[in-house]
Protein backbone atom coordinates (compact mmCIF):
# COMPACT_ATOMS: atom_id res chain seq x y z
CA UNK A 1 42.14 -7.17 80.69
CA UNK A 2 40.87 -5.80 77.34
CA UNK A 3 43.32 -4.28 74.90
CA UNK A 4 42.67 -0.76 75.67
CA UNK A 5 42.80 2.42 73.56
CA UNK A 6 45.43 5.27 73.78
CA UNK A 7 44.65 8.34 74.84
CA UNK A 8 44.37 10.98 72.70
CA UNK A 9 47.53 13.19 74.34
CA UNK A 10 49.70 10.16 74.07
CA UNK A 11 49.40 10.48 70.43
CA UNK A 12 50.95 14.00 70.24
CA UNK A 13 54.81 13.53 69.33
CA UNK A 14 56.43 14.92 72.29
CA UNK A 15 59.85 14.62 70.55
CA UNK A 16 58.82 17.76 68.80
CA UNK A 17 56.10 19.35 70.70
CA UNK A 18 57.25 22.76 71.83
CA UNK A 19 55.58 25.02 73.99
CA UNK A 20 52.38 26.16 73.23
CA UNK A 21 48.48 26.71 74.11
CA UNK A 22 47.54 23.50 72.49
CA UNK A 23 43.59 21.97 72.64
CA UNK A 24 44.04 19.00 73.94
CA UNK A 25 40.70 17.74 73.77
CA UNK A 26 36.78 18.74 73.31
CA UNK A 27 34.44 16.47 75.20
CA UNK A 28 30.23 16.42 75.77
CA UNK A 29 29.85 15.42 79.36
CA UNK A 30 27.03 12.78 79.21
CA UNK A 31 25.80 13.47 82.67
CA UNK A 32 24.98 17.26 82.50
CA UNK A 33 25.50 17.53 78.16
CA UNK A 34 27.97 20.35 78.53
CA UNK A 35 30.75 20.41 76.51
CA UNK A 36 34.03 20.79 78.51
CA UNK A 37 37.21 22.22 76.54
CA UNK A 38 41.07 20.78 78.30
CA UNK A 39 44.05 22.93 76.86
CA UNK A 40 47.63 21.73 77.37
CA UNK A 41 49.52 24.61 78.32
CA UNK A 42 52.77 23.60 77.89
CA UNK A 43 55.67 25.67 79.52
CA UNK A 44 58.84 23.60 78.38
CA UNK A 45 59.89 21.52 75.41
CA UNK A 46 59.14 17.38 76.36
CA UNK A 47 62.05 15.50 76.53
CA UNK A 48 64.47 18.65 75.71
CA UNK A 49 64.17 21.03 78.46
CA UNK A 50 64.28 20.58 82.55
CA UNK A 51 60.67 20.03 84.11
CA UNK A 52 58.73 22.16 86.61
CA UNK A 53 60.33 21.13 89.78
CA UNK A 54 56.76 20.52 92.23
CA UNK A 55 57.63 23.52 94.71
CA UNK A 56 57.34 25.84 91.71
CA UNK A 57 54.33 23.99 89.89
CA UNK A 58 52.62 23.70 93.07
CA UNK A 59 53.12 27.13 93.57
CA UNK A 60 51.81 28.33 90.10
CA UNK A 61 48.87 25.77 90.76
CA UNK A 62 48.18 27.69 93.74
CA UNK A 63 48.14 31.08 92.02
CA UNK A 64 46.20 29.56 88.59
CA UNK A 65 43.21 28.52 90.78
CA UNK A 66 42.98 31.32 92.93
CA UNK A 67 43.56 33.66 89.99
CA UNK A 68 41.29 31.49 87.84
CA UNK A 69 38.56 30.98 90.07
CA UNK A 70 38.03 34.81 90.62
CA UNK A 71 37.82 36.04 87.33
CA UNK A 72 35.19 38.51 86.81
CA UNK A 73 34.15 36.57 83.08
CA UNK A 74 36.16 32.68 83.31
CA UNK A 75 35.40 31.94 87.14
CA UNK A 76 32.14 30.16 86.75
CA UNK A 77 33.44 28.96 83.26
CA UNK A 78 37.12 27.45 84.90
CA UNK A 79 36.25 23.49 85.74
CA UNK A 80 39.84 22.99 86.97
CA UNK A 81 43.52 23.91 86.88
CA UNK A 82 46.70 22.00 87.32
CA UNK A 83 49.71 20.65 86.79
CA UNK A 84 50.95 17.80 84.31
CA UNK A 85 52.42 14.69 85.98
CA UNK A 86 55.30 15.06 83.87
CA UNK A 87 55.85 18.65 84.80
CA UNK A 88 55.96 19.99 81.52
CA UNK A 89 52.96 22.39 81.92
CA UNK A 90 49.54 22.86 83.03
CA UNK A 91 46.11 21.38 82.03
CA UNK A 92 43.17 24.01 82.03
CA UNK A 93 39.49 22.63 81.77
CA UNK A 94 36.84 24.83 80.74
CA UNK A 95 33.27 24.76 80.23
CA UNK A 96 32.31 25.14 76.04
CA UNK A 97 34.20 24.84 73.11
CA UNK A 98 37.04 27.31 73.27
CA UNK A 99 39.74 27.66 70.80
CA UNK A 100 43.52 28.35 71.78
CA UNK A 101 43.17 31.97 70.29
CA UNK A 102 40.18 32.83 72.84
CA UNK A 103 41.96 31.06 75.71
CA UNK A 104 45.38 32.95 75.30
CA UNK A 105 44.55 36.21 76.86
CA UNK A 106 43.04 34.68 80.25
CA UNK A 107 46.29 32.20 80.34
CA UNK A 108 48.94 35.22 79.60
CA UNK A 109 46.88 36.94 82.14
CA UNK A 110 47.13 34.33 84.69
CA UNK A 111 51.21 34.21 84.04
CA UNK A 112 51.07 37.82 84.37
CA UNK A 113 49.14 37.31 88.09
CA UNK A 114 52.50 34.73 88.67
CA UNK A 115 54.66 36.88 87.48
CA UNK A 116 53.86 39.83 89.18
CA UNK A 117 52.81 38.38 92.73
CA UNK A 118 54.05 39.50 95.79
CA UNK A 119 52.86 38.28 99.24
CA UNK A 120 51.67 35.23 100.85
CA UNK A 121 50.52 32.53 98.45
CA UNK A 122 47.06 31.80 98.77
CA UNK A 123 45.95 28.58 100.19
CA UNK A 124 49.77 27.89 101.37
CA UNK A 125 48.93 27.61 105.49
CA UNK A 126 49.10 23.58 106.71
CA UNK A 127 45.61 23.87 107.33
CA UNK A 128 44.50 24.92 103.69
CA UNK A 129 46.90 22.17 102.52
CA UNK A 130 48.38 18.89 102.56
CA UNK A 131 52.10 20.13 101.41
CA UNK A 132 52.14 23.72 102.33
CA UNK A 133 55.86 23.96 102.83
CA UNK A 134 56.45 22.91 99.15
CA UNK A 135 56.38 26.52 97.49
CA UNK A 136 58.80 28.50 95.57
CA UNK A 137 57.50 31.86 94.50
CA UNK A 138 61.03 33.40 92.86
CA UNK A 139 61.05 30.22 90.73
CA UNK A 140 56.97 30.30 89.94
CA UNK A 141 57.58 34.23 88.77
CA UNK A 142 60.41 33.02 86.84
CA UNK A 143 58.73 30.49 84.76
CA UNK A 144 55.92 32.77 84.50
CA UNK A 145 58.22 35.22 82.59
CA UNK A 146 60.07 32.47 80.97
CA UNK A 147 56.14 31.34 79.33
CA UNK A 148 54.73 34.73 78.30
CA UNK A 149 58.03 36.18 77.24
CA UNK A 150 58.67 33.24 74.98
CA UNK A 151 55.33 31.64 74.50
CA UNK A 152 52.14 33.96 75.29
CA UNK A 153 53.04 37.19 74.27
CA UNK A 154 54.56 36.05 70.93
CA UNK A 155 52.10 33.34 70.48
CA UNK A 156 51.85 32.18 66.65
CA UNK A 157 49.48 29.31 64.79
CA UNK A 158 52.29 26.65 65.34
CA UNK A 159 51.98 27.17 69.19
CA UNK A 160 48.51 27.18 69.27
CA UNK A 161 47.47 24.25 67.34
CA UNK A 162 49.20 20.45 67.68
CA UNK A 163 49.04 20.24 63.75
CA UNK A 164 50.48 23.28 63.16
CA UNK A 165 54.24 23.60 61.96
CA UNK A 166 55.14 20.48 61.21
């Protein structure tokens, strides 16, 4: 097999990446030329701070999409939502070239949608999914408060760009 090339999130130094709104990458889509923007939304510190256990990320997955997928302006913008393998976060793909400063009022919205949710979560019956008994709401609304009270809603240039602040 050919040497291959990293990819470009690999080269982010996760040592000192802290939590953030980050672009992750800007791409033109060959097949339909639209340009597709991916953010890392990154809840914890890599490496530093305990991971999304998968009840709770599947749970804010859940909640993302549905929340995502019915915004009045984003919906038919949102190209998809979900979590990191490494449970550190959240990717969010969206049609267009978006900064991290435009993005961050839809994503502290969608925390605040986590945070505040009460009820059944959507999509969580075993015929809507393949693991529908791996939820945990308290802990979803928890890291949703965790995000926007230390992330989001005090949000600064070094959180919101990977060059930034180092």
């Amino acid at each position: 097999m050919p040497a291959m090339e990293k990819i470009a999130s690999f080269t982010v130094d996760h040592l000192t990446l802290e939590p953030g709104v980050y672009v992750s990458r800007v791409d033109r889509d060959e097949a339909t030329g639209c340009t597709v923007t991916t953010f890392d939304l990154r809840m914890t510190a890599p490496n530093r701070e305990p991971v999304m256990n998968t009840a709770e990320a599947h749970t804010i997955e859940h909640l993302g999409a549905t929340f995502l997928r019915n915004h009045p302006q984003w919906a038919s913008r949102v190209v998809y939502f979900g979590p990191m393998g490494c449970r550190t976060g959240f990717y969010l793909v969206v049609f267009g070239k978006v900064t991290s400063r435009k993005i961050l009022p839809l994503v502290t919205a969608l925390f605040e949608f986590v945070e505040g949710f009460e009820g059944e979560i959507p999509g969580a019956r075993p015929e809507e999914c393949g693991n529908y008994l791996d939820q945990n709401l308290p802990m979803a609304k928890w890291l949703a408060t965790r995000y926007l009270d230390k992330t989001l809603r005090v949000a600064d240039d070094a959180h919101l760009s990977y060059g930034c602040g180092r």
